[in-house]
C-alpha atoms as a PDB file:
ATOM      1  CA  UNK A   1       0.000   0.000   0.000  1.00  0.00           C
ATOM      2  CA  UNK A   2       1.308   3.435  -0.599  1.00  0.00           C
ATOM      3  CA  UNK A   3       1.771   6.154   1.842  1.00  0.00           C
ATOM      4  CA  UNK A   4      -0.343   9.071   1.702  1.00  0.00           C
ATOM      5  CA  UNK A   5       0.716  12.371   3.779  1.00  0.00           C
ATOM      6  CA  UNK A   6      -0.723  16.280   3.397  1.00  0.00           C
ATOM      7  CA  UNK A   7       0.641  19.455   3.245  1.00  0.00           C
ATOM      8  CA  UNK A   8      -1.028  22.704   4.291  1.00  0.00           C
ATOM      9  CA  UNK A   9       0.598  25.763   2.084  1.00  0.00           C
ATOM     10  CA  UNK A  10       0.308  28.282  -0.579  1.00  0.00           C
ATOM     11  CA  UNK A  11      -0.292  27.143  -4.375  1.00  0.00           C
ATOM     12  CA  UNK A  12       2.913  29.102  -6.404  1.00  0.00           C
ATOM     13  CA  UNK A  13       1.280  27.577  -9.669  1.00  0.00           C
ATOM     14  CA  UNK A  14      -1.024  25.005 -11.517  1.00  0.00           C
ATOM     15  CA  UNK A  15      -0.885  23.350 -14.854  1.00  0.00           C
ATOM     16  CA  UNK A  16      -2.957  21.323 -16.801  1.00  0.00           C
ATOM     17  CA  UNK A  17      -0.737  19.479 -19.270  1.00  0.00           C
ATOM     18  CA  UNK A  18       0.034  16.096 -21.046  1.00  0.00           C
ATOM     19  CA  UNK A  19       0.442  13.595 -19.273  1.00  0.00           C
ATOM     20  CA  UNK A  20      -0.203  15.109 -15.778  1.00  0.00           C
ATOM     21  CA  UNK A  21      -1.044  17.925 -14.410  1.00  0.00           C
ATOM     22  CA  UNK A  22       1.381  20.071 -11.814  1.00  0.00           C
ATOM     23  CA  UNK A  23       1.248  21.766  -8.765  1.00  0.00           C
ATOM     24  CA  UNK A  24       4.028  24.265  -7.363  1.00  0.00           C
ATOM     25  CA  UNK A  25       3.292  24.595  -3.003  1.00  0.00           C
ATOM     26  CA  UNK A  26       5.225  26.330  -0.563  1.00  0.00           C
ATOM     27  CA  UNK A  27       5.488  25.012   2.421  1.00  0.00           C
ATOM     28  CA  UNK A  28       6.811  26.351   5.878  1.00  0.00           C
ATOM     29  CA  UNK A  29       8.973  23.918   7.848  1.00  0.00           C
ATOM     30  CA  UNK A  30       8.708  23.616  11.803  1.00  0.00           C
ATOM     31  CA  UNK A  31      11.589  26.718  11.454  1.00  0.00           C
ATOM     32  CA  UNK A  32       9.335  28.691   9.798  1.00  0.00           C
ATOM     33  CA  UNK A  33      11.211  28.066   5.990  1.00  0.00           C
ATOM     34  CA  UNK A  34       9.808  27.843   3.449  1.00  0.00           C
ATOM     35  CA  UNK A  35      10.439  25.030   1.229  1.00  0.00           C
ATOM     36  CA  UNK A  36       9.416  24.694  -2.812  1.00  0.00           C
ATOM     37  CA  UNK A  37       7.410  21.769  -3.370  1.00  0.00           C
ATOM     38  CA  UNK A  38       6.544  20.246  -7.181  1.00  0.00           C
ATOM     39  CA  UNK A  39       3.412  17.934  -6.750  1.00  0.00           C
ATOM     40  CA  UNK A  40       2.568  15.810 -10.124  1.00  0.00           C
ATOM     41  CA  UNK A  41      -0.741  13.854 -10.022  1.00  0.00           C
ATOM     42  CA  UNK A  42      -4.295  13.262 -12.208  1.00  0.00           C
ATOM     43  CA  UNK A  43      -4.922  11.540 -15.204  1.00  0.00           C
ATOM     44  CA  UNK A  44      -4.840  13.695 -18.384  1.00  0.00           C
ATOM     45  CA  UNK A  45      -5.891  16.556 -18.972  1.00  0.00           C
ATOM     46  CA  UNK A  46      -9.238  15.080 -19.797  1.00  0.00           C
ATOM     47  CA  UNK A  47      -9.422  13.356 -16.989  1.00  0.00           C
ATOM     48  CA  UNK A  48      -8.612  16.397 -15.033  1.00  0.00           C
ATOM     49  CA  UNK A  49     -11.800  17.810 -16.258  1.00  0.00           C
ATOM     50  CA  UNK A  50     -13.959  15.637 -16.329  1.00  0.00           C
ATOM     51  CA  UNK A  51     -13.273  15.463 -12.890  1.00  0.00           C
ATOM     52  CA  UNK A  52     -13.701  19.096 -11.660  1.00  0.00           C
ATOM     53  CA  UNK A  53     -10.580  20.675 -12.411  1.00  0.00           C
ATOM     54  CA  UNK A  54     -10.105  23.464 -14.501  1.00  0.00           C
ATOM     55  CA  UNK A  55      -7.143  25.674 -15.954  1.00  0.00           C
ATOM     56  CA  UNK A  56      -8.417  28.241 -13.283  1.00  0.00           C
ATOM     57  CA  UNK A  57      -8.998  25.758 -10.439  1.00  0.00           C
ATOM     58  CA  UNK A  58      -6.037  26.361  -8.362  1.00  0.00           C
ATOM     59  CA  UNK A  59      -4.532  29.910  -8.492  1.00  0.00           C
ATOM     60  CA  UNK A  60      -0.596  31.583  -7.212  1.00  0.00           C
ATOM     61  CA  UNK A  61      -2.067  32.802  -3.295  1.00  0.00           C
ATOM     62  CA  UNK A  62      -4.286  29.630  -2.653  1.00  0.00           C
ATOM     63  CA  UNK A  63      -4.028  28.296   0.628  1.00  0.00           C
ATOM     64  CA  UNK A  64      -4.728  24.659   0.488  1.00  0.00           C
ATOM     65  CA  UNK A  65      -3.839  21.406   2.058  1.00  0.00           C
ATOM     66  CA  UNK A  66      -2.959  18.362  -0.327  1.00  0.00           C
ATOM     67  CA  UNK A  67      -3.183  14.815   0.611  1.00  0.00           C
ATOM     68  CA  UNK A  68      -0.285  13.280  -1.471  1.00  0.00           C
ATOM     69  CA  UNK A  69       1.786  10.372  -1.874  1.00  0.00           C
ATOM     70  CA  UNK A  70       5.482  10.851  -1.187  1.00  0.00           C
ATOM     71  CA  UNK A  71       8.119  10.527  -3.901  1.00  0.00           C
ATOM     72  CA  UNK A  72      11.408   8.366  -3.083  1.00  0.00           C
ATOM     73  CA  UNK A  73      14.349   9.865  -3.071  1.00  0.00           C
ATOM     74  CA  UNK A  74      13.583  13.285  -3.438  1.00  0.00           C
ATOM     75  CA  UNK A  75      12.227  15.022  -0.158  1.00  0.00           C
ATOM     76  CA  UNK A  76       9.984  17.664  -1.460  1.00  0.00           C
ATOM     77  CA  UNK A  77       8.321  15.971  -4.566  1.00  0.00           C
ATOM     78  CA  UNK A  78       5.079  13.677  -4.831  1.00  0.00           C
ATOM     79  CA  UNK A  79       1.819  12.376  -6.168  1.00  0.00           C
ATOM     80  CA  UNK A  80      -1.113  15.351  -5.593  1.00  0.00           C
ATOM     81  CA  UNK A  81      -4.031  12.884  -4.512  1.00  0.00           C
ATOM     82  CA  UNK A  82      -6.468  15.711  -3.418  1.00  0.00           C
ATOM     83  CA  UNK A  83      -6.290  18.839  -2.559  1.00  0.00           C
ATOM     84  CA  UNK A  84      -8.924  20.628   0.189  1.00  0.00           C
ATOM     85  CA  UNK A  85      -9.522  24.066   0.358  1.00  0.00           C
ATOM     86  CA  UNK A  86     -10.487  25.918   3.420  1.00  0.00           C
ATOM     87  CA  UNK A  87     -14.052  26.485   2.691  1.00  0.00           C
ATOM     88  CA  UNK A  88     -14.312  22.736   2.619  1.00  0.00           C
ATOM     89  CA  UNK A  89     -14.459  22.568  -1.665  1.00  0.00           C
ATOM     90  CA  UNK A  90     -12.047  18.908  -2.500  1.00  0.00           C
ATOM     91  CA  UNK A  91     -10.690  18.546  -5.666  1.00  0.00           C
ATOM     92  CA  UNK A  92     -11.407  15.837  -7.620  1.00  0.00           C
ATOM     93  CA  UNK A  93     -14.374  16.950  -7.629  1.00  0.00           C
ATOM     94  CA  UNK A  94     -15.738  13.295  -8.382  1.00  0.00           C
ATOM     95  CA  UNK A  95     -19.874  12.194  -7.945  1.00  0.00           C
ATOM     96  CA  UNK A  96     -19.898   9.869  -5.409  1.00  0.00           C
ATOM     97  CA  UNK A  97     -20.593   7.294  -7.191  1.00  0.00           C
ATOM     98  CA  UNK A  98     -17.010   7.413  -8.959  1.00  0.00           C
ATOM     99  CA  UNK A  99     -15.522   8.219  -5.442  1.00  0.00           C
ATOM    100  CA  UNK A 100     -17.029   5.757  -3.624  1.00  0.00           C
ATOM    101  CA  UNK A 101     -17.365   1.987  -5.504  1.00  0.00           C
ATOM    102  CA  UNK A 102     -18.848   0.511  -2.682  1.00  0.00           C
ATOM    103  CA  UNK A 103     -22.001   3.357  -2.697  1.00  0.00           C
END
């Protein structure tokens, strides 16, 4: 089974390409620095929208937290999962149907 960890911090940017889309986060460490993440995650672009995301759906400023799975060998890099914004939006955005096989 894979590991899956979050992150609280602040979107630096978000693209939907081929093959997957990306997500820049900074981070503060338990010092207070702040440390560059690169989050890669989602199916293709396609995918992407047909489950909820859109060019626009995560902007530079964003505070979110991301539930990702952690790369090996390189500290600050991963597999975006999710990603939860503090109004309590989640992103997929997927019907619960597709969420949740067992519904």
């Amino acid at each position: 089974m894979q590991t899956s960890m979050t992150l609280k911090g602040t979107i630096t940017y978000f693209m939907v390409v081929n093959p997957h889309g990306q997500i820049g986060l900074d981070v503060k460490d338990d010092s207070g620095n702040v440390e560059h993440w690169a989050l890669e995650g989602g199916p293709s672009p396609r995918g992407m929208r047909d489950n909820g995301w859109a060019p626009d759906s995560l902007k530079p400023g964003d505070e979110v937290t991301i539930t990702y799975h952690p790369a090996k060998g390189n500290p600050h890099v991963g597999l975006f999962v999710k990603v939860l914004f503090p109004d309590g939006r989640v992103l997929p955005n997927r019907p619960k149907a597709a969420a949740d096989p067992g519904n």
